[in-house]
Protein backbone atom coordinates (compact mmCIF):
# COMPACT_ATOMS: atom_id res chain seq x y z
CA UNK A 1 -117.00 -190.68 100.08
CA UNK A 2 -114.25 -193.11 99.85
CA UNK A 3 -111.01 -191.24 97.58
CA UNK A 4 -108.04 -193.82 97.20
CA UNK A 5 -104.64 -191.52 96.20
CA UNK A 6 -103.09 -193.37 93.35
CA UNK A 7 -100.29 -191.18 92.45
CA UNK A 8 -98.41 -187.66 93.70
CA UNK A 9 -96.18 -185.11 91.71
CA UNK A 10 -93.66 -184.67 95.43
CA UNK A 11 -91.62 -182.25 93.35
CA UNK A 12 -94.57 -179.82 92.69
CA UNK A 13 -94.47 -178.07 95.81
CA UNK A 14 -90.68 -177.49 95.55
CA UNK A 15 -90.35 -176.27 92.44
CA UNK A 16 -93.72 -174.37 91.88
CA UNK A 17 -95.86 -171.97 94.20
CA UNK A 18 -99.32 -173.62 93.82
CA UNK A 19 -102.07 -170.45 92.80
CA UNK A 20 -105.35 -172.55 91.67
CA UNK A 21 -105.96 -176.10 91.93
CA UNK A 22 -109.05 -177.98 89.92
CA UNK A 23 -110.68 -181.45 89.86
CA UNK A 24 -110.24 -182.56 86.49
CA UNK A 25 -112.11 -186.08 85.60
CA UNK A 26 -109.71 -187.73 82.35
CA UNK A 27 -110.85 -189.52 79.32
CA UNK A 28 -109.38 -192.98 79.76
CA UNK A 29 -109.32 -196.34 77.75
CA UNK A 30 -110.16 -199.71 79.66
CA UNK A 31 -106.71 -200.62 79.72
CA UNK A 32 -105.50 -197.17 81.05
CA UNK A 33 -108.03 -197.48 83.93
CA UNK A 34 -106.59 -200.79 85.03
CA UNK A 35 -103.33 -200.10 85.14
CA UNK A 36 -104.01 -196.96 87.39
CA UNK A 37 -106.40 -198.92 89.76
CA UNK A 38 -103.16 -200.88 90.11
CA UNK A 39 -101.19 -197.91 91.02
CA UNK A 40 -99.31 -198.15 87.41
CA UNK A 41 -98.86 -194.15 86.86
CA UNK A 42 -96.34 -191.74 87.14
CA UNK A 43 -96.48 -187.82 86.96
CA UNK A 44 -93.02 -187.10 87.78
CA UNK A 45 -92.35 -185.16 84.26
CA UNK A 46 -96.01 -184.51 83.09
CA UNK A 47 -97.43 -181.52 82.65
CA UNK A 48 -100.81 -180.20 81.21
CA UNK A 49 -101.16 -178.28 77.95
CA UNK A 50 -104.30 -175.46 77.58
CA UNK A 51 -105.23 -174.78 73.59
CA UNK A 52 -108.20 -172.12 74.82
CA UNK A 53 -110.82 -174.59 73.68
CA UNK A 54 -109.32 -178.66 75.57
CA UNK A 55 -106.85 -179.35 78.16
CA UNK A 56 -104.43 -182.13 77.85
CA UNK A 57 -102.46 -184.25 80.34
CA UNK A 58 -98.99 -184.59 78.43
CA UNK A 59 -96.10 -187.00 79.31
CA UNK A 60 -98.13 -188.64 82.51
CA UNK A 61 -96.76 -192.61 81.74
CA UNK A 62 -99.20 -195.01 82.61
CA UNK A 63 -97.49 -198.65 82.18
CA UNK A 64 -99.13 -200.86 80.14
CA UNK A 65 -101.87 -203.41 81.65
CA UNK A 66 -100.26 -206.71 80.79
CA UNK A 67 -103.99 -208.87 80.16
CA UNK A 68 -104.73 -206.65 78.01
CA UNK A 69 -101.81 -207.90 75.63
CA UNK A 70 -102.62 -206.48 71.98
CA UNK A 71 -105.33 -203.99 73.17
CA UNK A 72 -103.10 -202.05 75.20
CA UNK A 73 -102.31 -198.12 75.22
CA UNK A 74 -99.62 -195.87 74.32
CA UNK A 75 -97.96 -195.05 77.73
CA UNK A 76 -97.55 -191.85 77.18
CA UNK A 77 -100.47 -190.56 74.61
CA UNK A 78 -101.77 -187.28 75.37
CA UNK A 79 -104.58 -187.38 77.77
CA UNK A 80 -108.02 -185.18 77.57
CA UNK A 81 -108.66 -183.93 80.22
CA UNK A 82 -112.46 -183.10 81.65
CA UNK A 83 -112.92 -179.60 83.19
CA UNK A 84 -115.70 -176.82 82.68
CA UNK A 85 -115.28 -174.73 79.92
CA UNK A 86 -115.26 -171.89 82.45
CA UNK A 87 -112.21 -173.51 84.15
CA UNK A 88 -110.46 -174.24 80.69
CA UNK A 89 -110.84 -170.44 79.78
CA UNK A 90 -109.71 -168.98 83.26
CA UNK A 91 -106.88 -171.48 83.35
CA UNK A 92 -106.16 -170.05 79.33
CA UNK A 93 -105.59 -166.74 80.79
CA UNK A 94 -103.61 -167.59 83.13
CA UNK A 95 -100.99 -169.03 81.16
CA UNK A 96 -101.38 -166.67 78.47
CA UNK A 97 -101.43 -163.56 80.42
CA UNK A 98 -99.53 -164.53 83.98
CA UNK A 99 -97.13 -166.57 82.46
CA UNK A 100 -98.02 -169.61 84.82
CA UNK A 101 -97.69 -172.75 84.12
CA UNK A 102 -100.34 -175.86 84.91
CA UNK A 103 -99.26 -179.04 86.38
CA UNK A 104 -100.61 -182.14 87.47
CA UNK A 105 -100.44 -182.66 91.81
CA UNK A 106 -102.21 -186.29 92.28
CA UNK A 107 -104.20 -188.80 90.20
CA UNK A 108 -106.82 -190.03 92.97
CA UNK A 109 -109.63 -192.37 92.57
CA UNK A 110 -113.54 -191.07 93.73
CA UNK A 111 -116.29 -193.00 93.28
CA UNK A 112 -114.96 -195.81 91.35
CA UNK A 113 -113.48 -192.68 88.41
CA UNK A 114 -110.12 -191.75 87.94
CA UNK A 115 -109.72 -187.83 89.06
CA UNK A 116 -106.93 -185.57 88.32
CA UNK A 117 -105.84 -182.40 90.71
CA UNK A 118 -104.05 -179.48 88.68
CA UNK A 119 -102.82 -176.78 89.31
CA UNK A 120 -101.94 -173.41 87.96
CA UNK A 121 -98.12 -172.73 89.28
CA UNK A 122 -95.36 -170.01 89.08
CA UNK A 123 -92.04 -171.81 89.17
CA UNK A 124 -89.66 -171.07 92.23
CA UNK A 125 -86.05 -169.64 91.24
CA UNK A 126 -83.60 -171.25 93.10
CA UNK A 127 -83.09 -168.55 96.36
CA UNK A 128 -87.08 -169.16 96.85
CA UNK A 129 -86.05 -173.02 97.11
CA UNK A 130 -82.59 -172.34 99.66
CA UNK A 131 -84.94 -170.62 101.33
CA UNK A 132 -87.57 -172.87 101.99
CA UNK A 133 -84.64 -175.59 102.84
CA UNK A 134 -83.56 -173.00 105.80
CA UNK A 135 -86.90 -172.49 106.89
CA UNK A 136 -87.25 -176.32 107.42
CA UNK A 137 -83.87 -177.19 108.99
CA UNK A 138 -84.38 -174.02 111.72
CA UNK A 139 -87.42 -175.49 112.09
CA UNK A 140 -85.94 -178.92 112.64
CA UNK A 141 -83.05 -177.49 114.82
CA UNK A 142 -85.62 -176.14 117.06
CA UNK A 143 -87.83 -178.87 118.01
CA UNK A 144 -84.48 -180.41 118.49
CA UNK A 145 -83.60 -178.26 121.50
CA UNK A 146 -87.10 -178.17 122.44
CA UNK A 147 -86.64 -182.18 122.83
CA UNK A 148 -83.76 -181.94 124.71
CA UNK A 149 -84.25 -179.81 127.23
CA UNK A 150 -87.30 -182.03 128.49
């Protein structure tokens, strides 16, 4: 099974401790599936929005497929999203009870259909992020002397 990754949120993991993460298919128009076959979406500031009953994919920007001149989309429209109504009522819990938030990790393509990963995330203060920055430079330092002692 051939899955082609389109587009990545890379500030996910640093601001947010990933709990639960879900395939979510989305509801598309013809233009909107063009444009991200062509690699035309960003998630940098999107996030998705659970109302108990749907799930939404808000502020995800896919550019506008230029053949499709009058028939195009709004780049940003609200997006529903395709998920079990099992999954839409856990992840409703979660926000309303946990506090955590959902967000969107990767837009990937499987079997010809646009699939979105989520997941449900507590953000990181700002010590959990120094941290994590330390961890990765000790880390770095010693592989460093590792390499130069050989």
């Amino acid at each position: 099974m051939s899955v082609k990754v389109v587009a990545t949120n890379r500030k996910a993991k640093h601001d947010y401790f990933l709990l639960d993460t879900y395939e979510a298919g989305i509801a598309l128009k013809g233009s909107e599936i063009k444009s991200i076959r062509a690699g035309q979406i960003s998630l940098k500031e999107a996030y998705v929005r659970v109302d108990g009953q749907e799930a939404w994919l808000v502020n995800a920007h896919i550019a506008p497929y230029d053949p499709a001149s009058r028939e195009n989309h709004d780049p940003t429209r609200e997006r529903r999203l395709l998920l079990h109504k099992r999954e839409i009522l856990k992840l409703w819990d979660e926000v309303r009870q946990k506090g955590l938030t959902v967000i969107p990790l990767q837009v990937y393509l499987k079997k010809g259909r646009a699939k979105l990963e989520i997941a449900a995330a507590r953000g990181k203060k700002k010590y959990d992020k120094r941290q994590k920055i330390a961890e990765r430079d000790a880390e770095r330092e010693a592989q460093r002397a590792l390499r130069g002692r050989r």
